[in-house]
N, C-alpha and C. Protein backbone atom coordinates (compact mmCIF):
# COMPACT_ATOMS: atom_id res chain seq x y z
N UNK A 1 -1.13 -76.02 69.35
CA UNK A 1 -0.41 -74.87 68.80
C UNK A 1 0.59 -74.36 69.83
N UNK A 2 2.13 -74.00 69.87
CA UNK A 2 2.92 -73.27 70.20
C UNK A 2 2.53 -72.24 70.55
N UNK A 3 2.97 -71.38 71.97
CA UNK A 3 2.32 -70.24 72.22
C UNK A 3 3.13 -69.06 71.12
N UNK A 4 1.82 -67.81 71.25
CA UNK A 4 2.22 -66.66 70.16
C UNK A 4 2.48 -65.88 71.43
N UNK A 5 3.43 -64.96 70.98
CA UNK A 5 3.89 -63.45 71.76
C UNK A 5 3.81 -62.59 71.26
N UNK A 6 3.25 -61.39 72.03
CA UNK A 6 2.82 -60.06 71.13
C UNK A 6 3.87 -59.34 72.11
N UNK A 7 4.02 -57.91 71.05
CA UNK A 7 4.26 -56.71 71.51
C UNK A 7 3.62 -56.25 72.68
N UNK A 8 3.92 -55.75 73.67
CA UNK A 8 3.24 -55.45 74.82
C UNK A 8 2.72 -54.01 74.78
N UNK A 9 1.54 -53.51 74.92
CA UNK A 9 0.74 -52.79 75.22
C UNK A 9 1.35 -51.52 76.40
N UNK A 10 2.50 -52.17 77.01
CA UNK A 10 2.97 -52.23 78.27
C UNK A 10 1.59 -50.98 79.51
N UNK A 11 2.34 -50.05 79.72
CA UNK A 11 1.27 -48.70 80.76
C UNK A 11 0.79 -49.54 81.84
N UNK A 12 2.02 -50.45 82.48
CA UNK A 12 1.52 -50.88 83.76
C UNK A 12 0.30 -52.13 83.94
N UNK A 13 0.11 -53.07 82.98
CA UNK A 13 -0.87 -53.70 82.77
C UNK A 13 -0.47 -55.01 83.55
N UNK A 14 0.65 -55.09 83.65
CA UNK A 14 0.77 -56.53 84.78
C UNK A 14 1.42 -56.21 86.39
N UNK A 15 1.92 -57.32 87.01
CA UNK A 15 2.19 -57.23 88.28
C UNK A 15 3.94 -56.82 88.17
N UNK A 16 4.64 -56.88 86.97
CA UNK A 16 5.66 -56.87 86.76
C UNK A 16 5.83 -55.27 86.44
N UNK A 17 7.24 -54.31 86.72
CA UNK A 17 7.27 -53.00 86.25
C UNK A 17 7.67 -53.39 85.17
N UNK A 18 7.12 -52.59 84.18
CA UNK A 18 7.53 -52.20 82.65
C UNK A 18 9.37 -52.03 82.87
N UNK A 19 10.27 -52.36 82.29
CA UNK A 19 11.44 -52.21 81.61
C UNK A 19 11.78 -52.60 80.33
N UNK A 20 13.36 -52.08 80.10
CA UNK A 20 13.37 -52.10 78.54
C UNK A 20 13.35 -53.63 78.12
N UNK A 21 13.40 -54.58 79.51
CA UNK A 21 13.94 -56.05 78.93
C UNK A 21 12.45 -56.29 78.57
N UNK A 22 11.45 -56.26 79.33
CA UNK A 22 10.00 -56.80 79.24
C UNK A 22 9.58 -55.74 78.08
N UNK A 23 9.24 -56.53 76.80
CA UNK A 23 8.46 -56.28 75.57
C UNK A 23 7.35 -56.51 75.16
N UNK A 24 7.40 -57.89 75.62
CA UNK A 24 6.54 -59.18 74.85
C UNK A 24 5.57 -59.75 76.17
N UNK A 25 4.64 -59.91 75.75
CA UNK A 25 3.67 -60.27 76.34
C UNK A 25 2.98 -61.87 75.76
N UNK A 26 2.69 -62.99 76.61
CA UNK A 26 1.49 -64.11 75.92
C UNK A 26 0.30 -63.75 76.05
N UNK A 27 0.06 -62.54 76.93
CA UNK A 27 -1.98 -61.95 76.57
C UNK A 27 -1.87 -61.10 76.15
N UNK A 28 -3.09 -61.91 74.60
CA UNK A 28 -3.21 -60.94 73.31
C UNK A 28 -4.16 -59.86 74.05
N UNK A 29 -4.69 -60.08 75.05
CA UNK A 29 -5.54 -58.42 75.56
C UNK A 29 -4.87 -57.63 76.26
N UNK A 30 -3.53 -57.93 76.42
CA UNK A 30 -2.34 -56.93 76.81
C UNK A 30 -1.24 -56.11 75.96
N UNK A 31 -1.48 -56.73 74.72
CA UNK A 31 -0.54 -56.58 73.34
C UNK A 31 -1.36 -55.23 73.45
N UNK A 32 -0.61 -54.64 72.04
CA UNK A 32 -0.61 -53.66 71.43
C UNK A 32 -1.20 -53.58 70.48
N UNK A 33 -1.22 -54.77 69.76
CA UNK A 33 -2.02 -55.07 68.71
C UNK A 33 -3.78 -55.13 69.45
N UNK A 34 -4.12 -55.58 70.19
CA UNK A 34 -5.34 -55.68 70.91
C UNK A 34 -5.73 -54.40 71.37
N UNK A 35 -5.13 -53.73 71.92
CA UNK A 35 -5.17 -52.10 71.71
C UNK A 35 -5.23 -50.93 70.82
N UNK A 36 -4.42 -51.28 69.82
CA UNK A 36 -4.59 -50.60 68.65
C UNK A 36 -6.07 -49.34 68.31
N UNK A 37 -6.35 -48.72 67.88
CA UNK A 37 -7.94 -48.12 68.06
C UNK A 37 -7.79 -48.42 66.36
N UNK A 38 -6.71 -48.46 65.40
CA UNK A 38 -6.88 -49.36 64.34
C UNK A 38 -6.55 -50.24 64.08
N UNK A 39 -7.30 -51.52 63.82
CA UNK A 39 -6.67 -52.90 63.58
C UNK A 39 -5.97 -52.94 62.05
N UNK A 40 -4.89 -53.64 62.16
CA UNK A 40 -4.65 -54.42 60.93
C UNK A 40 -5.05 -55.23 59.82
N UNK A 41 -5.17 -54.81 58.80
CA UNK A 41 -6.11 -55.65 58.15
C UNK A 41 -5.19 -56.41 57.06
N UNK A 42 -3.69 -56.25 57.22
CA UNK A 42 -3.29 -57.22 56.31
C UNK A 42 -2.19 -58.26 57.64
N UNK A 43 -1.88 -59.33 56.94
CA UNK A 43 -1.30 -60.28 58.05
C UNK A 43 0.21 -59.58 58.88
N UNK A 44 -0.06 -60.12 60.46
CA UNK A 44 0.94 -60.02 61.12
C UNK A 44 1.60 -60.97 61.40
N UNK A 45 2.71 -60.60 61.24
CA UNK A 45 3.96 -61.64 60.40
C UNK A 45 4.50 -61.71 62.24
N UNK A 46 5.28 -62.77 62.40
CA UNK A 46 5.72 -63.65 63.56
C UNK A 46 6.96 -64.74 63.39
N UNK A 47 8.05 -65.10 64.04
CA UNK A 47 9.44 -65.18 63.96
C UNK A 47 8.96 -66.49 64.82
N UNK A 48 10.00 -67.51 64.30
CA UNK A 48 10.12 -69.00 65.44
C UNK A 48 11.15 -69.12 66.20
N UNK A 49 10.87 -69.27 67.48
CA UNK A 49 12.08 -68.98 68.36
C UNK A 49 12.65 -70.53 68.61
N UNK A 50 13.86 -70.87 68.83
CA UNK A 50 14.38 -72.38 68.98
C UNK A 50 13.25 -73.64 69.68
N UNK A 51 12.35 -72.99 70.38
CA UNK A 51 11.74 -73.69 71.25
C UNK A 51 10.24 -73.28 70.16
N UNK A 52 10.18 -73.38 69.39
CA UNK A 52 8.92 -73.65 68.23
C UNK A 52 7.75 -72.30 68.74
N UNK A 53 8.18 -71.56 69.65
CA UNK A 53 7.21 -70.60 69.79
C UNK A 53 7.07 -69.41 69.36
N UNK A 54 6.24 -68.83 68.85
CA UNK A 54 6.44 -67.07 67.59
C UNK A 54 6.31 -66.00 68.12
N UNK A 55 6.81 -65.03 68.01
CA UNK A 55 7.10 -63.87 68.79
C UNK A 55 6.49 -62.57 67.76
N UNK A 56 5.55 -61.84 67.59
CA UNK A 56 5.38 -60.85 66.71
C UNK A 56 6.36 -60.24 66.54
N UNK A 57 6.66 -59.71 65.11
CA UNK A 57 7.69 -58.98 64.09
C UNK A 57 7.24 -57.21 64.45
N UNK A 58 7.44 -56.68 64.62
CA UNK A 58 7.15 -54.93 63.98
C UNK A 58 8.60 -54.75 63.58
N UNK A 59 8.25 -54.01 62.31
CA UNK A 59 9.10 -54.33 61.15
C UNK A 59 9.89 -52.71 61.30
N UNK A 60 8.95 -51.87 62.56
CA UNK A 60 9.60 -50.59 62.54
C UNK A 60 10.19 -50.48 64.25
N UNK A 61 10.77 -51.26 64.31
CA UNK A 61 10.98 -51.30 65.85
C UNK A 61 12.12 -52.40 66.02
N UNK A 62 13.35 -51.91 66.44
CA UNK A 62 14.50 -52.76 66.37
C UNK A 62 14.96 -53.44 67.33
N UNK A 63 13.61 -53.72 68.29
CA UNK A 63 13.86 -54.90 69.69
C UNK A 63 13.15 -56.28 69.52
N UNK A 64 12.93 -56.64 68.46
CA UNK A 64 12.64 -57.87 68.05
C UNK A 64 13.19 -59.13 68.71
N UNK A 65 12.57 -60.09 68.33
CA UNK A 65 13.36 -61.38 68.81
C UNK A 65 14.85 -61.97 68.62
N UNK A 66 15.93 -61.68 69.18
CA UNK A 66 17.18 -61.40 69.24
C UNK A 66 17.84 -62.37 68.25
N UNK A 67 18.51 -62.60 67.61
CA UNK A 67 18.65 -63.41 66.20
C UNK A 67 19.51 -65.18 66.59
N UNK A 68 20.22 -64.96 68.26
CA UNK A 68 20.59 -65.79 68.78
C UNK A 68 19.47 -66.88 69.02
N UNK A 69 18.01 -66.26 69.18
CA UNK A 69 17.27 -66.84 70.19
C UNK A 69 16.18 -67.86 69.19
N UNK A 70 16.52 -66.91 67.90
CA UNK A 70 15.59 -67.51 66.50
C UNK A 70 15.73 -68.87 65.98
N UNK A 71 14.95 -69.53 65.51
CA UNK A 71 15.17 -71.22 64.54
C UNK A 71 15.85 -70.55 63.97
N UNK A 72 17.00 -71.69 63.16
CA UNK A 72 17.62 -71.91 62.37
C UNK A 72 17.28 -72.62 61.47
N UNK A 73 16.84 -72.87 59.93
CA UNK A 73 17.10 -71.38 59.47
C UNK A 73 15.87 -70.96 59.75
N UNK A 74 15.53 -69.52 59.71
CA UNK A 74 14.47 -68.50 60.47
C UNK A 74 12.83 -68.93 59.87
N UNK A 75 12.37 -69.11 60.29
CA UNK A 75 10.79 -69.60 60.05
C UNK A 75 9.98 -68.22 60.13
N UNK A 76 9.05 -67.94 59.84
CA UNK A 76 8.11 -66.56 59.99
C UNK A 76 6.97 -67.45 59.21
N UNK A 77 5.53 -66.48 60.05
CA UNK A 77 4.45 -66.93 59.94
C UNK A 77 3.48 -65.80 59.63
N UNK A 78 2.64 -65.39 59.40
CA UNK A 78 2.01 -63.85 59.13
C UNK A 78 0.14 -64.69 59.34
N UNK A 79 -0.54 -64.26 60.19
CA UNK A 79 -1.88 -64.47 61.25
C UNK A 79 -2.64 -63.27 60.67
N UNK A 80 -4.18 -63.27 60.47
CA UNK A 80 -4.77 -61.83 60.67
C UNK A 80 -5.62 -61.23 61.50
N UNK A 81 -5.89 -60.28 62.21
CA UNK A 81 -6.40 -60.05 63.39
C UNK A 81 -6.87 -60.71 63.69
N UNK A 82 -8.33 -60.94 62.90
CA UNK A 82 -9.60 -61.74 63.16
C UNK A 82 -9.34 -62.81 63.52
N UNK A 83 -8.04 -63.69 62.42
CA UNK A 83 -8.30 -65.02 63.23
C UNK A 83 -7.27 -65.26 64.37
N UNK A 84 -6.17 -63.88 64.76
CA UNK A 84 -5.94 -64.33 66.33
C UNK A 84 -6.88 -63.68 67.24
N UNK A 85 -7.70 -63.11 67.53
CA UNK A 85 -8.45 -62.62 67.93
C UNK A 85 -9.87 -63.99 68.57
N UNK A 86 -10.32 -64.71 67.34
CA UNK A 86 -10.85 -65.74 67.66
C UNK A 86 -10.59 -66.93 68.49
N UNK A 87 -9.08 -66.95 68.14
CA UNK A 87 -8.45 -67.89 68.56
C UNK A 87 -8.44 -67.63 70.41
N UNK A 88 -7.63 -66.17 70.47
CA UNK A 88 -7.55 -65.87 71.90
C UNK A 88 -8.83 -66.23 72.97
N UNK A 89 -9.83 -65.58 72.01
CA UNK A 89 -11.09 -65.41 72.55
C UNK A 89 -11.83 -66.78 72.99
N UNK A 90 -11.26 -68.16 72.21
CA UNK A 90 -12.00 -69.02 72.48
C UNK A 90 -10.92 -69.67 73.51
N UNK A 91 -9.98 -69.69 73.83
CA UNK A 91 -8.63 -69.53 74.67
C UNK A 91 -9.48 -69.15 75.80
N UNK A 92 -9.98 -68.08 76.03
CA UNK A 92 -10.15 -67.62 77.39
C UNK A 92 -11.69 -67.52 77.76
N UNK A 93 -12.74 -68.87 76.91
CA UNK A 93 -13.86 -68.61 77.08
C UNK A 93 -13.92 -70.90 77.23
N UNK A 94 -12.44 -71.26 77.45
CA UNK A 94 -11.95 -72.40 77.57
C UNK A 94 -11.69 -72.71 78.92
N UNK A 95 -10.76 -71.36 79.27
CA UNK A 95 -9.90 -71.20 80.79
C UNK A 95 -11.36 -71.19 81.32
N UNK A 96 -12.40 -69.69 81.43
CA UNK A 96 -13.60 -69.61 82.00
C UNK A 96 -14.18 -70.92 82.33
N UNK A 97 -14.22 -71.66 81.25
CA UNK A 97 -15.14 -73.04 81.42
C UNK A 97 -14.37 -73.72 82.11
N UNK A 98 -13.21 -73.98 82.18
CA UNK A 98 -12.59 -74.88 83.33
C UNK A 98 -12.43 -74.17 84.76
N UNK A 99 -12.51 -73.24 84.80
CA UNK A 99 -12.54 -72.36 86.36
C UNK A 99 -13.94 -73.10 87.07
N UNK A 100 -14.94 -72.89 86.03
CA UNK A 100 -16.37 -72.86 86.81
C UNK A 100 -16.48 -74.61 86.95
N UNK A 101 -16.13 -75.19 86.56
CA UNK A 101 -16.26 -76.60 86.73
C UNK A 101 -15.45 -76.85 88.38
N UNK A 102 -14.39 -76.29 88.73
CA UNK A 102 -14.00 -76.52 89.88
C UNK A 102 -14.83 -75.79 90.88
């Protein structure tokens, strides 16, 4: 699978300072969506960027994935919590298992 990008959570959560360019995040436990104190329960929809990778949509927020940067013609995908959530989770219970082997 192509990596997914979320909305960033931002409040200082990486080694990088928050600015307006940094949005998007690849850890779903840094998103916003992973934060949320309510989850979504209908699908979150996601944009294909030239290089086959999806960037989350918020449909009320006009810093989206820049329309230069999008497939042609525009692809969108819509995921629901649970199953990125699983997905992440077995993602980083994968990484764990390859850490402890070294």
């Amino acid at each position: 699978m192509n990596k997914l990008f979320y909305i960033c959570q931002r409040n200082g959560q990486c080694v990088r300072p928050c600015n307006e360019n940094c949005l998007y995040t690849s850890n779903f436990f840094k998103s916003k969506l992973y934060h949320d104190s309510v989850k979504r329960v209908d699908c979150i929809p996601f944009i294909a960027d030239k290089n086959g990778d999806y960037w989350e949509v918020d449909t009320n927020w006009d810093k989206n994935l820049p329309k230069e940067q999008r497939k042609v013609p525009e692809e969108m995908v819509g995921y629901y919590y649970q199953t990125l959530h699983k997905w992440e989770m077995e993602k980083k219970w994968q990484t764990l298992g390859k850490m402890s082997k070294k």
